[in-house]
N, C-alpha and C. Protein backbone atom coordinates (compact mmCIF):
# COMPACT_ATOMS: atom_id res chain seq x y z
N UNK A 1 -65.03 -29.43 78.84
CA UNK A 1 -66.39 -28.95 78.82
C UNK A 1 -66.39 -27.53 79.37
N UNK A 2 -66.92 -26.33 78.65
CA UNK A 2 -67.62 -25.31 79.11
C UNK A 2 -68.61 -25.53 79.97
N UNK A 3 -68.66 -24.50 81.21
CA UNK A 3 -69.50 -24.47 81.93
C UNK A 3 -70.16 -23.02 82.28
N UNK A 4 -71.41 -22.82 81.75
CA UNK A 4 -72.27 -21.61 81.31
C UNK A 4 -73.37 -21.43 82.43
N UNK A 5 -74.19 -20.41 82.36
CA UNK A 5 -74.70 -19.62 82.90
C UNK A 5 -75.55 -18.66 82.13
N UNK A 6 -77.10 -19.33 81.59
CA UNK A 6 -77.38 -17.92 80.62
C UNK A 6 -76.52 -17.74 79.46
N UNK A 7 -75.68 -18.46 79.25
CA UNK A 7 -74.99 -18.61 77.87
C UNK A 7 -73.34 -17.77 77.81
N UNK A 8 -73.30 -17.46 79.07
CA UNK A 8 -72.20 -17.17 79.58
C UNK A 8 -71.13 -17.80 80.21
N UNK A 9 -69.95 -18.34 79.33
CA UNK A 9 -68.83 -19.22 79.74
C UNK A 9 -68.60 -18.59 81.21
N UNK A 10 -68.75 -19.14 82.30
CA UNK A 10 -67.91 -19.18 84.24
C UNK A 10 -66.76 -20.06 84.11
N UNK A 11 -66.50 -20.99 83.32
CA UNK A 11 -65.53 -22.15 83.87
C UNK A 11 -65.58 -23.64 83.04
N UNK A 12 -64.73 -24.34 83.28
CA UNK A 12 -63.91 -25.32 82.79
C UNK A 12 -64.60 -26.86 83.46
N UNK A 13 -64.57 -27.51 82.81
CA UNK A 13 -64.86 -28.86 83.87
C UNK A 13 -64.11 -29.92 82.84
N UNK A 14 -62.83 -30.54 83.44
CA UNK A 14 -62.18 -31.56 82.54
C UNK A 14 -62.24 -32.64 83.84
N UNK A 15 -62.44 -34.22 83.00
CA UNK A 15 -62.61 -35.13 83.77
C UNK A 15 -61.66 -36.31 83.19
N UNK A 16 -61.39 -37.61 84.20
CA UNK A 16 -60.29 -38.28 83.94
C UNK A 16 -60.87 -39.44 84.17
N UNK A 17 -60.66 -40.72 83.82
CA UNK A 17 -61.12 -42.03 84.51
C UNK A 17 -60.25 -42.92 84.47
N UNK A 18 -60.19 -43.71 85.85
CA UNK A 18 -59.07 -44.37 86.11
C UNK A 18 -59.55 -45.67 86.63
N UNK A 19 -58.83 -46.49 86.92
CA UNK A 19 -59.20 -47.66 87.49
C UNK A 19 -58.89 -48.04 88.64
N UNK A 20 -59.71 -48.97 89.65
CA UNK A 20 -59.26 -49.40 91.24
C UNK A 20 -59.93 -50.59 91.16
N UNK A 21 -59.16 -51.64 91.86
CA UNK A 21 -60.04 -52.62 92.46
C UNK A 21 -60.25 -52.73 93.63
N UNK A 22 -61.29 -53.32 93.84
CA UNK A 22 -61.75 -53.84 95.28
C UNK A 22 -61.21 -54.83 96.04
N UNK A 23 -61.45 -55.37 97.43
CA UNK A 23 -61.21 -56.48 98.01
C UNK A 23 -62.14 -57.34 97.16
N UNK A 24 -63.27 -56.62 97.41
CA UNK A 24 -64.26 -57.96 97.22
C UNK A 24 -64.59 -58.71 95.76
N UNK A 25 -63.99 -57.94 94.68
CA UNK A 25 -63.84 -58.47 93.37
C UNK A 25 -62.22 -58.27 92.22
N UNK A 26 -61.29 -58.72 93.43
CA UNK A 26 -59.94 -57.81 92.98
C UNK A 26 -59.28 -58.00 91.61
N UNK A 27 -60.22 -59.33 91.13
CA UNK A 27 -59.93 -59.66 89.65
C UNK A 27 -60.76 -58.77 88.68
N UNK A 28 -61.47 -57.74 88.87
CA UNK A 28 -62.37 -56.87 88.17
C UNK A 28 -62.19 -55.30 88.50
N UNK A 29 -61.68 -54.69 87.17
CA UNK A 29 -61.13 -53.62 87.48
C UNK A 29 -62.74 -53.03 87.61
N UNK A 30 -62.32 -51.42 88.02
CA UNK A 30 -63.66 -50.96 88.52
C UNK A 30 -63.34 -49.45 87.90
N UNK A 31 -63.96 -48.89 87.65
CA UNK A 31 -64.04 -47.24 86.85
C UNK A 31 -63.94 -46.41 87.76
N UNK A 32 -62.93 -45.44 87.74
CA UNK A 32 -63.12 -44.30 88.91
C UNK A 32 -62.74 -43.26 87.80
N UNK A 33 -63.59 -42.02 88.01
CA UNK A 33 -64.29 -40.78 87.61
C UNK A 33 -63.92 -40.03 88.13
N UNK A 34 -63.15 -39.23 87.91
CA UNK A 34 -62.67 -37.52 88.80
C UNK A 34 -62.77 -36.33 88.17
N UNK A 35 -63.40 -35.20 88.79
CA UNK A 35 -63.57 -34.14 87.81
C UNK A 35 -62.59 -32.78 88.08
N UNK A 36 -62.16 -32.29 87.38
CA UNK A 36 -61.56 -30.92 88.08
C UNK A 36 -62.28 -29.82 87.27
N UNK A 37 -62.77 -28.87 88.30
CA UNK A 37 -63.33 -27.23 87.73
C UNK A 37 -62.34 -26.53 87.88
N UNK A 38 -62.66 -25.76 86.92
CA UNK A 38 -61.36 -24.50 87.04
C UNK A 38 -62.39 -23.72 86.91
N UNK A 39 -62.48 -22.57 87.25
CA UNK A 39 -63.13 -21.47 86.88
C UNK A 39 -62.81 -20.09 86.29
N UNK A 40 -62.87 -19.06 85.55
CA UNK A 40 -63.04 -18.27 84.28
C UNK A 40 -62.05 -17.34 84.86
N UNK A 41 -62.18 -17.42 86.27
CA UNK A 41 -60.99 -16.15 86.98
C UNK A 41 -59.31 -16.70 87.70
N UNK A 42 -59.67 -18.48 87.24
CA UNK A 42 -58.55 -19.03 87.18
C UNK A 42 -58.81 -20.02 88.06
N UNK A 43 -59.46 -19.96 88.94
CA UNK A 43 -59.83 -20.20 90.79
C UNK A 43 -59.53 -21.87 89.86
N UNK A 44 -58.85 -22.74 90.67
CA UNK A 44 -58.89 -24.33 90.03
C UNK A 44 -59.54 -25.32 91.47
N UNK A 45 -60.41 -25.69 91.35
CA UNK A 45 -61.22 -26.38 92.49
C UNK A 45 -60.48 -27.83 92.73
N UNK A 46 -60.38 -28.34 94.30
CA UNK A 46 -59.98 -29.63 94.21
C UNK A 46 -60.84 -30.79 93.43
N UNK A 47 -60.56 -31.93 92.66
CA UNK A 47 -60.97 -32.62 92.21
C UNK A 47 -61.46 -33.37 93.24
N UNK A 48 -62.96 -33.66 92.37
CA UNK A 48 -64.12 -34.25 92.97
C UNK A 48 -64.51 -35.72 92.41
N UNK A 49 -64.83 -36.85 93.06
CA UNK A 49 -64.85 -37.89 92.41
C UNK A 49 -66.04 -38.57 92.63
N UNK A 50 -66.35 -39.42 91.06
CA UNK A 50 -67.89 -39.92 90.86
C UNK A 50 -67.85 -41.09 90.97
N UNK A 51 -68.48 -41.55 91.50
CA UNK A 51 -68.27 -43.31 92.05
C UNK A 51 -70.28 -43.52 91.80
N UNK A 52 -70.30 -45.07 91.45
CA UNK A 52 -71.47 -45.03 91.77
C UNK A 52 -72.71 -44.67 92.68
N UNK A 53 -73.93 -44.43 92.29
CA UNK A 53 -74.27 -44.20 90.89
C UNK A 53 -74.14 -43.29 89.83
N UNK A 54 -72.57 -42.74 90.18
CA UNK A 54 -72.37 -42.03 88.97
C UNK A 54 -73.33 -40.55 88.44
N UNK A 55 -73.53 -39.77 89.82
CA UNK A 55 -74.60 -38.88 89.96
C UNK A 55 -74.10 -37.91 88.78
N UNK A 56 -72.61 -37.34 88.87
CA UNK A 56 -72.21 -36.35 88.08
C UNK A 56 -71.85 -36.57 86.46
N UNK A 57 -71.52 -37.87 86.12
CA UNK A 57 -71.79 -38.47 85.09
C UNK A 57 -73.19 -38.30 84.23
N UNK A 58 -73.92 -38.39 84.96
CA UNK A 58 -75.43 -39.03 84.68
C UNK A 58 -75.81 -37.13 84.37
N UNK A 59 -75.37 -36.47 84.99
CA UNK A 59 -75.59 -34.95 84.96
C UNK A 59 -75.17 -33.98 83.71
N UNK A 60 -73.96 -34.82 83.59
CA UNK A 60 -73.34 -34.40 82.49
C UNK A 60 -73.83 -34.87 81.13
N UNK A 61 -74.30 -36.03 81.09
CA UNK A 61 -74.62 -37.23 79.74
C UNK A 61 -76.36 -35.73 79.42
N UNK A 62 -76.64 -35.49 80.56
CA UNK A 62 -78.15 -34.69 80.31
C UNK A 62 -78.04 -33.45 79.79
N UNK A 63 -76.56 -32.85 79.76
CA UNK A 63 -76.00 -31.46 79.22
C UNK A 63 -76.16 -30.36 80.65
N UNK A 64 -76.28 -31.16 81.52
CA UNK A 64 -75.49 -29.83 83.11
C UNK A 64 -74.81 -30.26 83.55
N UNK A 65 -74.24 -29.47 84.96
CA UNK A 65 -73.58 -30.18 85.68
C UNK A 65 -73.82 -29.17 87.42
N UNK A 66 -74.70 -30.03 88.32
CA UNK A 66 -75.44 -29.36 90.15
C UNK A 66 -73.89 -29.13 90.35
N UNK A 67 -73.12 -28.14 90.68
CA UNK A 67 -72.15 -27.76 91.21
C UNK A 67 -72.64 -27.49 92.94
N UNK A 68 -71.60 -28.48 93.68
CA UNK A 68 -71.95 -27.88 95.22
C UNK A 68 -71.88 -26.85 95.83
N UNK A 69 -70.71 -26.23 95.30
CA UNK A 69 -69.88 -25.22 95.65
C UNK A 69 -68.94 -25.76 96.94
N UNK A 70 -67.99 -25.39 97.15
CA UNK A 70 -67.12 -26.08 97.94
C UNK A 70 -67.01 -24.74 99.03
N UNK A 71 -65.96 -25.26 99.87
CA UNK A 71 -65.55 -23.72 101.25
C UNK A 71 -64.11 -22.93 100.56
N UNK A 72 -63.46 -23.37 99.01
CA UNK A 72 -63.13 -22.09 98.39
C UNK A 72 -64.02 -21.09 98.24
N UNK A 73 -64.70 -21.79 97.29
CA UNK A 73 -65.32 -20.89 96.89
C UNK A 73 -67.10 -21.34 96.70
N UNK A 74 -67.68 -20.55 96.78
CA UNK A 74 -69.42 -20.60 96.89
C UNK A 74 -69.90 -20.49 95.50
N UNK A 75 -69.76 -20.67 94.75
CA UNK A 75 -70.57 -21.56 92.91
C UNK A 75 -71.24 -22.27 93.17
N UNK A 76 -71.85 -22.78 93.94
CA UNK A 76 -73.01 -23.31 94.10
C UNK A 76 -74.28 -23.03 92.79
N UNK A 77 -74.33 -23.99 92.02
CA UNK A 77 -75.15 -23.79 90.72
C UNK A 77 -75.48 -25.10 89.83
N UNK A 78 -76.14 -24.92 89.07
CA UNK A 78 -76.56 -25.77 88.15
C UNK A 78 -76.05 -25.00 86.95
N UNK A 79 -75.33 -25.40 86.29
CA UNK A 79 -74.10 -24.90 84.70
C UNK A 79 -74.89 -26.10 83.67
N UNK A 80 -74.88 -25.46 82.92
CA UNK A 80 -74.91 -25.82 81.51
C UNK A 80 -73.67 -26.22 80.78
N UNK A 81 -73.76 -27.47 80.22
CA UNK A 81 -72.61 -28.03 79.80
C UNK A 81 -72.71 -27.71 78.24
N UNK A 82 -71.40 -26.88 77.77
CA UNK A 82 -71.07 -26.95 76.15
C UNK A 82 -70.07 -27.81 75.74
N UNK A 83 -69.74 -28.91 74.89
CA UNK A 83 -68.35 -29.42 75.00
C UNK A 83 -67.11 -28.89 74.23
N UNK A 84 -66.12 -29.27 74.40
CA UNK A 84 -65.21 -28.57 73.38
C UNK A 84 -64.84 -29.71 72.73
N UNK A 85 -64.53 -29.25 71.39
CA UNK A 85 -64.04 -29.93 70.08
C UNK A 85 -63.06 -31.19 70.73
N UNK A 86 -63.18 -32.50 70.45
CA UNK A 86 -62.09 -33.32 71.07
C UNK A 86 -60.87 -32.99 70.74
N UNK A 87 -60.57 -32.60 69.42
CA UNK A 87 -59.14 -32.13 68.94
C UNK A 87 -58.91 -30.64 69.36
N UNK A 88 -59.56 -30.05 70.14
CA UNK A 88 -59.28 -29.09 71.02
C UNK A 88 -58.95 -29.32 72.66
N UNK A 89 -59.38 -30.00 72.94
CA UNK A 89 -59.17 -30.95 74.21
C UNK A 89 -58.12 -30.70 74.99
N UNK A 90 -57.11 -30.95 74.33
CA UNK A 90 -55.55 -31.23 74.96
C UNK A 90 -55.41 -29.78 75.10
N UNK A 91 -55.31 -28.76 74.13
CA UNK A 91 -54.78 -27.39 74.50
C UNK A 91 -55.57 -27.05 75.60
N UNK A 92 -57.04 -26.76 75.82
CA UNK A 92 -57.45 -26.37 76.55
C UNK A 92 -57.15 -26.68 77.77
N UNK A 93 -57.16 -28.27 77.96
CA UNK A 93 -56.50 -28.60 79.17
C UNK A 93 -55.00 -27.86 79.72
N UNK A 94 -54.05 -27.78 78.60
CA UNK A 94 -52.95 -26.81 78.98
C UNK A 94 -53.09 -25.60 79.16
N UNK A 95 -53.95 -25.03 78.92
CA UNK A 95 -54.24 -22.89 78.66
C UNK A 95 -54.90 -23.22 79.97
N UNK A 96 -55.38 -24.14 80.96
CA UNK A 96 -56.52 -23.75 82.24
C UNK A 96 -55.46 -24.35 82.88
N UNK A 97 -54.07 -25.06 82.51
CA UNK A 97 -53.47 -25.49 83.68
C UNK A 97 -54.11 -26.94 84.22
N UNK A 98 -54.60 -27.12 83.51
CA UNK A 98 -55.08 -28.70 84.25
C UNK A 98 -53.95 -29.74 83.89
N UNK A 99 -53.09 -30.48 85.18
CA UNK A 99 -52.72 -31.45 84.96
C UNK A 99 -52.92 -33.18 85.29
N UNK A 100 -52.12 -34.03 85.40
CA UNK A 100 -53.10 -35.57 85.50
C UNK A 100 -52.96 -35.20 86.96
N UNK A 101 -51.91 -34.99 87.48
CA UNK A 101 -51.74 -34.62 89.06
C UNK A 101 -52.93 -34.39 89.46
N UNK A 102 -53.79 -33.50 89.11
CA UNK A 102 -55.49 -32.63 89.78
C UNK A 102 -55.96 -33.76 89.89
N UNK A 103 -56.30 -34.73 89.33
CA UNK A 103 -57.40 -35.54 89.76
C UNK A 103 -56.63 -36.55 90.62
């Protein structure tokens, strides 16, 4: 996913979902959500993870995404989500350097 500004690409947002179980239901896998930003000047943010209720999910499904901004760096914003082509997907993930490692 592109992440815009006024229609201006800032940065990258690729996300991964994985699975964990619990104690309390260990026969039921459970969805875990991790996002990594990269941003336009390269800056690659630690991956951030969405657990219920799935705030950043739910952000994204609406076409944004409330960025906190972290103590790298201060992006603190609300981005506009563009997506990229699924069969574009994979390169992009390689040209920003994102690997499974980030999340």
């Amino acid at each position: 996913m592109v992440l815009t500004q006024d229609g201006r690409p800032l940065g990258h947002v690729a996300t991964s979902l994985g699975q964990f179980r619990t104690p309390f239901a260990p026969l039921t896998p459970q969805p875990w959500i991790w996002l990594v930003v990269v941003w336009a000047d390269g800056v690659k943010e630690r991956a951030v993870e969405d657990y219920p209720p799935w705030s950043y999910v739910a952000e994204i499904r609406q076409g944004y995404l409330e960025w906190p901004g972290t103590s790298r760096t201060d992006r603190a914003g609300r981005y506009q989500i563009e997506w990229v082509a699924p069969e574009q997907a994979h390169a992009e993930r390689e040209r920003l350097g994102i690997r499974p490692e980030d999340s």
